[in-house]
PDB file of N, CA and C in Angstrom:
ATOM      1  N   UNK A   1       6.251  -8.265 -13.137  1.00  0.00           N
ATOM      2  CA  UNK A   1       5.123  -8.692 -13.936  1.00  0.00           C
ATOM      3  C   UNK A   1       5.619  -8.866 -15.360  1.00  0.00           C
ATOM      4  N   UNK A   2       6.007  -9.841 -15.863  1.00  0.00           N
ATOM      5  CA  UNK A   2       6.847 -10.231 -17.276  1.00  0.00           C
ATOM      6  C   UNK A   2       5.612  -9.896 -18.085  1.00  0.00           C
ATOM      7  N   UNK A   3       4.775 -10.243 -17.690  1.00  0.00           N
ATOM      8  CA  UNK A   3       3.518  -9.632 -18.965  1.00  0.00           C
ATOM      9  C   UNK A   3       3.115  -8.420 -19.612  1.00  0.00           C
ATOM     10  N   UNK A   4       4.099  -7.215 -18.706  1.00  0.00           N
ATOM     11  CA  UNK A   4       4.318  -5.955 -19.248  1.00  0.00           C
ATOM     12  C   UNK A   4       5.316  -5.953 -19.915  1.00  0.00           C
ATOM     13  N   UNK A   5       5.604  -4.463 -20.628  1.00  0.00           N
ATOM     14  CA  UNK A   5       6.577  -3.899 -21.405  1.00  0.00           C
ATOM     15  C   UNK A   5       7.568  -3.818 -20.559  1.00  0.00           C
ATOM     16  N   UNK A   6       8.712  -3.665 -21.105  1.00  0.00           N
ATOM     17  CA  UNK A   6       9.572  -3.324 -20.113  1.00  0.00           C
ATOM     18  C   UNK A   6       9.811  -1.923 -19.255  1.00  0.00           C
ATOM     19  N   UNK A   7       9.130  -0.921 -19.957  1.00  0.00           N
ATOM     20  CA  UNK A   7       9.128  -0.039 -19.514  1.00  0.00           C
ATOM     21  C   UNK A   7       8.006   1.075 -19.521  1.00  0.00           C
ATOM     22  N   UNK A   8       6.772  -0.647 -19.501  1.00  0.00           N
ATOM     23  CA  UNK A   8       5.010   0.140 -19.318  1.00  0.00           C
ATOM     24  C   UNK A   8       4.878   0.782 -17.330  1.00  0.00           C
ATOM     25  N   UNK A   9       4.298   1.502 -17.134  1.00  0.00           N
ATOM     26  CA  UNK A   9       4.384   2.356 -16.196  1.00  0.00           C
ATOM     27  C   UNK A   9       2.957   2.864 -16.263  1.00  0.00           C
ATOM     28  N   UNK A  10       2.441   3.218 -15.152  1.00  0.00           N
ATOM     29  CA  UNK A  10       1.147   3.533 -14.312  1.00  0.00           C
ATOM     30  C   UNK A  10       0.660   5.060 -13.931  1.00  0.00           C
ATOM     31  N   UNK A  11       0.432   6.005 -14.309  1.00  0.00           N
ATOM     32  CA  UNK A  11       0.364   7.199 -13.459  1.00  0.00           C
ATOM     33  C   UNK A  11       2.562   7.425 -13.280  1.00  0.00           C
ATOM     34  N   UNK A  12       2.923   7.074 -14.296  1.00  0.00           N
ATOM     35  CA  UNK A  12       4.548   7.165 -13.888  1.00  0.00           C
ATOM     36  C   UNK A  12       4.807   6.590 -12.809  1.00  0.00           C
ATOM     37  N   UNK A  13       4.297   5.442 -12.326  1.00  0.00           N
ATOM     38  CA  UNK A  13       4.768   4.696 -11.872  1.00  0.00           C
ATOM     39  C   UNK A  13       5.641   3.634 -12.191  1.00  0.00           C
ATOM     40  N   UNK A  14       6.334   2.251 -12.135  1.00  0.00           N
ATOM     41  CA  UNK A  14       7.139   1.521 -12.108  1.00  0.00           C
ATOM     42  C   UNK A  14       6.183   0.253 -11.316  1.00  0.00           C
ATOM     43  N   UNK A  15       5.290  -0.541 -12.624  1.00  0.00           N
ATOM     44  CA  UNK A  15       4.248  -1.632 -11.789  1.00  0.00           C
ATOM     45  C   UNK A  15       4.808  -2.419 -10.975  1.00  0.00           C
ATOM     46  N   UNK A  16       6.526  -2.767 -11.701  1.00  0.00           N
ATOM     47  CA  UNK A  16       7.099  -4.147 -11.478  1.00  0.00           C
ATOM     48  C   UNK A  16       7.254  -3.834  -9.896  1.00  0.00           C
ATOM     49  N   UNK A  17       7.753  -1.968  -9.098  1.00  0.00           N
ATOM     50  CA  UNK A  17       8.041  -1.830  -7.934  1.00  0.00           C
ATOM     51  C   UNK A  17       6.831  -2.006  -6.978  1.00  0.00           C
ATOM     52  N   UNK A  18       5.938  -0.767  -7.797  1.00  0.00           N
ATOM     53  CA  UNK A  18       4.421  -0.171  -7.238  1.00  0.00           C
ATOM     54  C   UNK A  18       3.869  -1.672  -6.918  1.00  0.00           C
ATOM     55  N   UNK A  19       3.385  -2.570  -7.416  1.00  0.00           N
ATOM     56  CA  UNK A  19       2.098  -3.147  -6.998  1.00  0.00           C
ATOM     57  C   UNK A  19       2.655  -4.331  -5.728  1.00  0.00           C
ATOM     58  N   UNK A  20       4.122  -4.903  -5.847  1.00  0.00           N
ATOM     59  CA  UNK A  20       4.903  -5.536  -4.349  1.00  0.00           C
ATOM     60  C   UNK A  20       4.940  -4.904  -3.537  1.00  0.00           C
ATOM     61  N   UNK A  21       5.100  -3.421  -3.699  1.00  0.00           N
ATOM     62  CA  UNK A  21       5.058  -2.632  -2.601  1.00  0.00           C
ATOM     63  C   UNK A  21       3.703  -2.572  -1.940  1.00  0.00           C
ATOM     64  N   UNK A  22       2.638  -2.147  -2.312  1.00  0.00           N
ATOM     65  CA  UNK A  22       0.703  -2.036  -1.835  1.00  0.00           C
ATOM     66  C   UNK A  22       1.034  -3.602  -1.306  1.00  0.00           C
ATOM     67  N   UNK A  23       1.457  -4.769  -1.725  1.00  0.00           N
ATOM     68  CA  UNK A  23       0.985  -6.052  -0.984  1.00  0.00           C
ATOM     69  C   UNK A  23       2.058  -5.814   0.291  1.00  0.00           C
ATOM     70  N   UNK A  24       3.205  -5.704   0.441  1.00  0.00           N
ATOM     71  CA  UNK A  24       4.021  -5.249   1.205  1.00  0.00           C
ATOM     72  C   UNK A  24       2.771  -4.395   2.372  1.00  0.00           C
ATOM     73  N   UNK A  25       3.110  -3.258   2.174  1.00  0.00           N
ATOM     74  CA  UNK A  25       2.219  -2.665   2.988  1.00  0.00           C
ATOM     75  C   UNK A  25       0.436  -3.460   3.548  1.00  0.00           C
ATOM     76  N   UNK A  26      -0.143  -3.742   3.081  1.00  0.00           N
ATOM     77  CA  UNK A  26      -1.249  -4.985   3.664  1.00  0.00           C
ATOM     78  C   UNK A  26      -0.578  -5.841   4.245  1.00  0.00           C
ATOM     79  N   UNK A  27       0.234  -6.226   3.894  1.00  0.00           N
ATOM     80  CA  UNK A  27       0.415  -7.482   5.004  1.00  0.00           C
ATOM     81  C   UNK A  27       1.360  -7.037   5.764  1.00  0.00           C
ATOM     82  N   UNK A  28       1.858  -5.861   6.291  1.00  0.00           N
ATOM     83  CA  UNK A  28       2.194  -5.307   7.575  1.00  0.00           C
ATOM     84  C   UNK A  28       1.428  -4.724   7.990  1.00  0.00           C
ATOM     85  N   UNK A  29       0.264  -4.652   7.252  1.00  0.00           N
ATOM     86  CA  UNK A  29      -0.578  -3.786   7.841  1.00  0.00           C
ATOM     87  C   UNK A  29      -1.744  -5.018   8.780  1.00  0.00           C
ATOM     88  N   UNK A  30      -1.786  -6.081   8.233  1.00  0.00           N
ATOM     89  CA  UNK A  30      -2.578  -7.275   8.718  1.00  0.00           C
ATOM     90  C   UNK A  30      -1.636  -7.677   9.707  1.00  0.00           C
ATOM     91  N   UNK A  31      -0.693  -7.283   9.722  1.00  0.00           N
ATOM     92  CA  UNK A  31       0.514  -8.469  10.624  1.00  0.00           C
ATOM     93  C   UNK A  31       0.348  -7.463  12.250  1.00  0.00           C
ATOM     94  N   UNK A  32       0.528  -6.423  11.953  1.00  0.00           N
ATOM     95  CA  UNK A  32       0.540  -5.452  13.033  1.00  0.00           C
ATOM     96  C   UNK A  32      -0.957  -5.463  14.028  1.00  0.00           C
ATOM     97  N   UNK A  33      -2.106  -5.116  13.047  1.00  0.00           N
ATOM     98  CA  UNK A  33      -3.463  -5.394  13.435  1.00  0.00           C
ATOM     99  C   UNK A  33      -3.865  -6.580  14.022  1.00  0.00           C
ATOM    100  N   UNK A  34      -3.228  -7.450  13.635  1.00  0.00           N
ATOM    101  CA  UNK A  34      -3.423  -9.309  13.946  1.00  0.00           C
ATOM    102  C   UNK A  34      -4.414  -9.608  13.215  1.00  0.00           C
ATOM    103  N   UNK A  35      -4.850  -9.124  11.663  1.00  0.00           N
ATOM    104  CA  UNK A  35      -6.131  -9.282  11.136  1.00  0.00           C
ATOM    105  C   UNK A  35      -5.846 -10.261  10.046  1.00  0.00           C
ATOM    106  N   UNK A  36      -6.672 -10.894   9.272  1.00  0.00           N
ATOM    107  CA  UNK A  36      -7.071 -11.792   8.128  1.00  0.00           C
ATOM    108  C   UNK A  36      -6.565 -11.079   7.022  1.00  0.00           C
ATOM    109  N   UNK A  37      -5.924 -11.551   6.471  1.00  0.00           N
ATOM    110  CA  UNK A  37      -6.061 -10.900   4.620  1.00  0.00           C
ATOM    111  C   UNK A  37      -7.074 -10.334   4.267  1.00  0.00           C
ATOM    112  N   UNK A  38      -7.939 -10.923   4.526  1.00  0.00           N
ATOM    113  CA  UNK A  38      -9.500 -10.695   3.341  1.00  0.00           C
ATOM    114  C   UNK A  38     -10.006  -9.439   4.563  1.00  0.00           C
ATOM    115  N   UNK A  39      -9.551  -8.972   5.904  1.00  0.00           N
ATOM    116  CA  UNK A  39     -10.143  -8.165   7.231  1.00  0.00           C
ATOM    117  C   UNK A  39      -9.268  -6.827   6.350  1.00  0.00           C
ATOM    118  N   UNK A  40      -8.196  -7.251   6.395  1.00  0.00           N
ATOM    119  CA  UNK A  40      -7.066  -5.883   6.180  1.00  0.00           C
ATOM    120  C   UNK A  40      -7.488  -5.736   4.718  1.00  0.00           C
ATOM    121  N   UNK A  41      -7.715  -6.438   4.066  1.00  0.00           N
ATOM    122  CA  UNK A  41      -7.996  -5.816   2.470  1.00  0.00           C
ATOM    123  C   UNK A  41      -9.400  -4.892   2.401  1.00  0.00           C
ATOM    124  N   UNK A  42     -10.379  -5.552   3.374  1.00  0.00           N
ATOM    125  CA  UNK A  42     -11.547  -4.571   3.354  1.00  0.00           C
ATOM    126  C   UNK A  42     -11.105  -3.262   4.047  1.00  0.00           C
ATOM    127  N   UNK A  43     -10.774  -3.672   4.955  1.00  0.00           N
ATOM    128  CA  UNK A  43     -10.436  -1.707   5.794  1.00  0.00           C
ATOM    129  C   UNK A  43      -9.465  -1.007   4.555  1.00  0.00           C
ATOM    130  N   UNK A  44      -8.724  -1.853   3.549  1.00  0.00           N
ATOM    131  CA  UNK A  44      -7.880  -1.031   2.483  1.00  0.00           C
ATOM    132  C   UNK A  44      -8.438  -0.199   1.314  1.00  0.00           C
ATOM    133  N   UNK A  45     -10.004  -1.167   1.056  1.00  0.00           N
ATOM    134  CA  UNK A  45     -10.911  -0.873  -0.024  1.00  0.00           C
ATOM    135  C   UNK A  45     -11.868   0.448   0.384  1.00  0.00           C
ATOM    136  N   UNK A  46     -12.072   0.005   1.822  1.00  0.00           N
ATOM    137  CA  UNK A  46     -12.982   0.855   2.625  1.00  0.00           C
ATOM    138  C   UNK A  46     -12.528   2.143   2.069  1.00  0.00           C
ATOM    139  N   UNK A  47     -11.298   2.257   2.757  1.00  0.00           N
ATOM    140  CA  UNK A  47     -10.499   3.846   2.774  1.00  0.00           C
ATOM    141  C   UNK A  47      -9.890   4.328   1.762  1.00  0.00           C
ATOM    142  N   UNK A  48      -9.825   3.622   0.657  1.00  0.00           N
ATOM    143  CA  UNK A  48      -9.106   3.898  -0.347  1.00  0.00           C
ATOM    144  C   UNK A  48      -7.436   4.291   0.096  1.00  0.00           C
ATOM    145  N   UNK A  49      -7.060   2.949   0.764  1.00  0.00           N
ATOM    146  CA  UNK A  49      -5.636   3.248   0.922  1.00  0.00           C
ATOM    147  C   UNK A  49      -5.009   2.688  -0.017  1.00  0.00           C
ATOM    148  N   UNK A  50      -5.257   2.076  -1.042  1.00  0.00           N
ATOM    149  CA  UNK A  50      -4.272   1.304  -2.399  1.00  0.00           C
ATOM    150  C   UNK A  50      -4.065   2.735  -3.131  1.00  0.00           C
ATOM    151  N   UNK A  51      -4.886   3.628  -3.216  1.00  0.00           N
ATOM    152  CA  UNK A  51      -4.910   5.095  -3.394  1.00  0.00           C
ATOM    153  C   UNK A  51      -4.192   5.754  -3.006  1.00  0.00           C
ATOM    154  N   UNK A  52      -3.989   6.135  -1.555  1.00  0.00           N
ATOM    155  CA  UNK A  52      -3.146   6.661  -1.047  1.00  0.00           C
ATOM    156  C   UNK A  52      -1.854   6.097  -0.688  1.00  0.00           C
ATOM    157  N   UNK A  53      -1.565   4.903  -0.802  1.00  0.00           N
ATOM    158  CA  UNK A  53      -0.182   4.497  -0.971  1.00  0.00           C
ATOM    159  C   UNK A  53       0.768   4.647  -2.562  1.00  0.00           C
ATOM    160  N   UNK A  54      -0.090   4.730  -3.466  1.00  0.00           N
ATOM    161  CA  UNK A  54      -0.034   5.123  -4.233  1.00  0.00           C
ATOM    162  C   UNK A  54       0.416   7.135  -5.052  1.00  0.00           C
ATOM    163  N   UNK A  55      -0.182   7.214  -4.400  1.00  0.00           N
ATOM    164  CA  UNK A  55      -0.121   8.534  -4.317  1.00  0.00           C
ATOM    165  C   UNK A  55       1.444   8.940  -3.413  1.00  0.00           C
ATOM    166  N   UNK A  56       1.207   8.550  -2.549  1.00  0.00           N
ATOM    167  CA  UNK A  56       2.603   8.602  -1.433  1.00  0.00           C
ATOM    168  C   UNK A  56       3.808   7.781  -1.688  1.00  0.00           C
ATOM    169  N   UNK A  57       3.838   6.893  -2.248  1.00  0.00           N
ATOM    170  CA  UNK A  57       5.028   6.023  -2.596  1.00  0.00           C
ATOM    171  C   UNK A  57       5.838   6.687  -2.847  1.00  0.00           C
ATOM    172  N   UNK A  58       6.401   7.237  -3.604  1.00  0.00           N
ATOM    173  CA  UNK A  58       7.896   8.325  -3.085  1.00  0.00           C
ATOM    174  C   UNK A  58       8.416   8.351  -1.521  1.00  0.00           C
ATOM    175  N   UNK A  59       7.282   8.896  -0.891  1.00  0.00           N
ATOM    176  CA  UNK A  59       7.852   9.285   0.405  1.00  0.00           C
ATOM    177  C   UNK A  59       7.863   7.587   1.735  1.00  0.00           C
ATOM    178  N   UNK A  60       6.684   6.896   1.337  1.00  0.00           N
ATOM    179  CA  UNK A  60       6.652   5.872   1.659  1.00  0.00           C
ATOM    180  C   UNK A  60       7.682   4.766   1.588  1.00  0.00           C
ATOM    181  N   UNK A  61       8.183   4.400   0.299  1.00  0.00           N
ATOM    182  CA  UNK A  61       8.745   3.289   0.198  1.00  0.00           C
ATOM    183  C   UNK A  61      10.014   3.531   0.625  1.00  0.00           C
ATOM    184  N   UNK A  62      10.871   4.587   0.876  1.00  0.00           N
ATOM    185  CA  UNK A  62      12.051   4.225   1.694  1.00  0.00           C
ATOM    186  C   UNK A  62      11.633   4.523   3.323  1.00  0.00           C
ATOM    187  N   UNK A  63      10.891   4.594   3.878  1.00  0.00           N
ATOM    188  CA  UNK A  63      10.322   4.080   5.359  1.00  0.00           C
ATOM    189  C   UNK A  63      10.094   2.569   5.751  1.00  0.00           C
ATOM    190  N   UNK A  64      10.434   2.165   7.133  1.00  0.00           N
ATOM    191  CA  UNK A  64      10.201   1.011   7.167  1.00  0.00           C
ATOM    192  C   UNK A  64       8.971   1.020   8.039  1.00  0.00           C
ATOM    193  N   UNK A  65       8.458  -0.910   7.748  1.00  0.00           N
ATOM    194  CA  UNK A  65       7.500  -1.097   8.143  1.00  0.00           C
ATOM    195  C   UNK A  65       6.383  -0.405   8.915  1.00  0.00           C
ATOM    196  N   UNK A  66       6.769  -0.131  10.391  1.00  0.00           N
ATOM    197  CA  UNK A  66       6.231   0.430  11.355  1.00  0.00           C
ATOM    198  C   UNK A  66       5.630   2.065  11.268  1.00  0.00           C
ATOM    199  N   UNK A  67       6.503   2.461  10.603  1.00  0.00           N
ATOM    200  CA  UNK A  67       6.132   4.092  10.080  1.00  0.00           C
ATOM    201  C   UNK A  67       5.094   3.978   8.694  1.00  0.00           C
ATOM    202  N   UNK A  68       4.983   3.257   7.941  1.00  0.00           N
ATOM    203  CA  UNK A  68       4.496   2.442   7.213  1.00  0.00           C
ATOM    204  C   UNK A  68       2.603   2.190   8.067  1.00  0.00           C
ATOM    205  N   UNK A  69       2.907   1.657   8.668  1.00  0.00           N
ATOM    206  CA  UNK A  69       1.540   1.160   8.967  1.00  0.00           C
ATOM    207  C   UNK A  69       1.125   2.448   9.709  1.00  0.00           C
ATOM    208  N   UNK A  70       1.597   3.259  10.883  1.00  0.00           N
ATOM    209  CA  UNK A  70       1.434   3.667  11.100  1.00  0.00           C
ATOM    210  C   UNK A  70       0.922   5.204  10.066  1.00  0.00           C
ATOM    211  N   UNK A  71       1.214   5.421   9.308  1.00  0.00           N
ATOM    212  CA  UNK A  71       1.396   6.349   8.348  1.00  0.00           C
ATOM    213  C   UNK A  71      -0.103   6.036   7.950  1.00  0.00           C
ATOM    214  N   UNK A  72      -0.290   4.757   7.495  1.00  0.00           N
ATOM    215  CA  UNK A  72      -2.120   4.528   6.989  1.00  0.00           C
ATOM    216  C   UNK A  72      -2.520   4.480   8.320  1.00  0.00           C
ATOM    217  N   UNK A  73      -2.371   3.739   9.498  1.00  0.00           N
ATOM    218  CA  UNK A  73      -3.620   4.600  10.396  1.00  0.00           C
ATOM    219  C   UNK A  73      -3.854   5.609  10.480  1.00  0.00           C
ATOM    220  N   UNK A  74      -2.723   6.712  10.076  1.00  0.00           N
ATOM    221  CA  UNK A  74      -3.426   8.014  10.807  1.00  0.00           C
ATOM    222  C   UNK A  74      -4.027   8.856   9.558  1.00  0.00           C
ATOM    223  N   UNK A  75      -3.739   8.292   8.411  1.00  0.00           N
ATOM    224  CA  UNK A  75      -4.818   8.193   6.778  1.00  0.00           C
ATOM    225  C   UNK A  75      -6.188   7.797   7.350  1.00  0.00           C
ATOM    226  N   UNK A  76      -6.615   6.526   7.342  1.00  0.00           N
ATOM    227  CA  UNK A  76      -7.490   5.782   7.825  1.00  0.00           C
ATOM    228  C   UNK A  76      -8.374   6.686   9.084  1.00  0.00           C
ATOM    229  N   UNK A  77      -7.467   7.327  10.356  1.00  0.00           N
ATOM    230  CA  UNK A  77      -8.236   7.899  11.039  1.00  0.00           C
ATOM    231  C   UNK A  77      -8.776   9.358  10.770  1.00  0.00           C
ATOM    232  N   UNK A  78      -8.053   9.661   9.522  1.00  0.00           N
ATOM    233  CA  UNK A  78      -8.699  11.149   9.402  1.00  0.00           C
ATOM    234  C   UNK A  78      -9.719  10.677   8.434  1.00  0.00           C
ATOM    235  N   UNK A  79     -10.284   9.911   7.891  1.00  0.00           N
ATOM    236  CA  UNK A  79     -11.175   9.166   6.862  1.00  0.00           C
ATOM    237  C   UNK A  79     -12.217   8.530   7.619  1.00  0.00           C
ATOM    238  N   UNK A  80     -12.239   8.958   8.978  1.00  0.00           N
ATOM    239  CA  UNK A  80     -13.471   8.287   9.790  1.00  0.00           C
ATOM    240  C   UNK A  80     -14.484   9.049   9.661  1.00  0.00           C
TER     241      UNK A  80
END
């Protein structure tokens, strides 16, 4: 995101990593589900998983995909 500082940051986060990563995750998370963008973004808003990926990114972002999605369903299912 060139429109930040170079070294503006979120909750100590890193935007330029953090916010590719949350789209990353939706669209494996839509790809896996077989759902719509706008389907997988509501079940994301629903549950407040931009939240909890957030929160988890440390442990998240060196996992791949599949553990990844799987990781928010079983977020998602304790949030039922």
């Amino acid at each position: 995101m060139k429109w930040l500082p170079e070294n503006w940051n979120y909750r100590g986060f890193d935007m330029e990593k953090l916010l590719p990563f949350k789209v990353f995750c939706l669209e494996s998370y839509k790809s896996v589900h077989g759902l719509s963008g706008l389907a997988a973004y509501e079940v994301f808003r629903k549950y407040n998983v931009f939240d909890y990926i957030e929160s988890c990114y440390n442990v998240l972002h060196s996992n791949g995909r599949l553990y990844i999605v799987s990781d928010i369903d079983d977020y998602i299912a304790h949030r039922k």
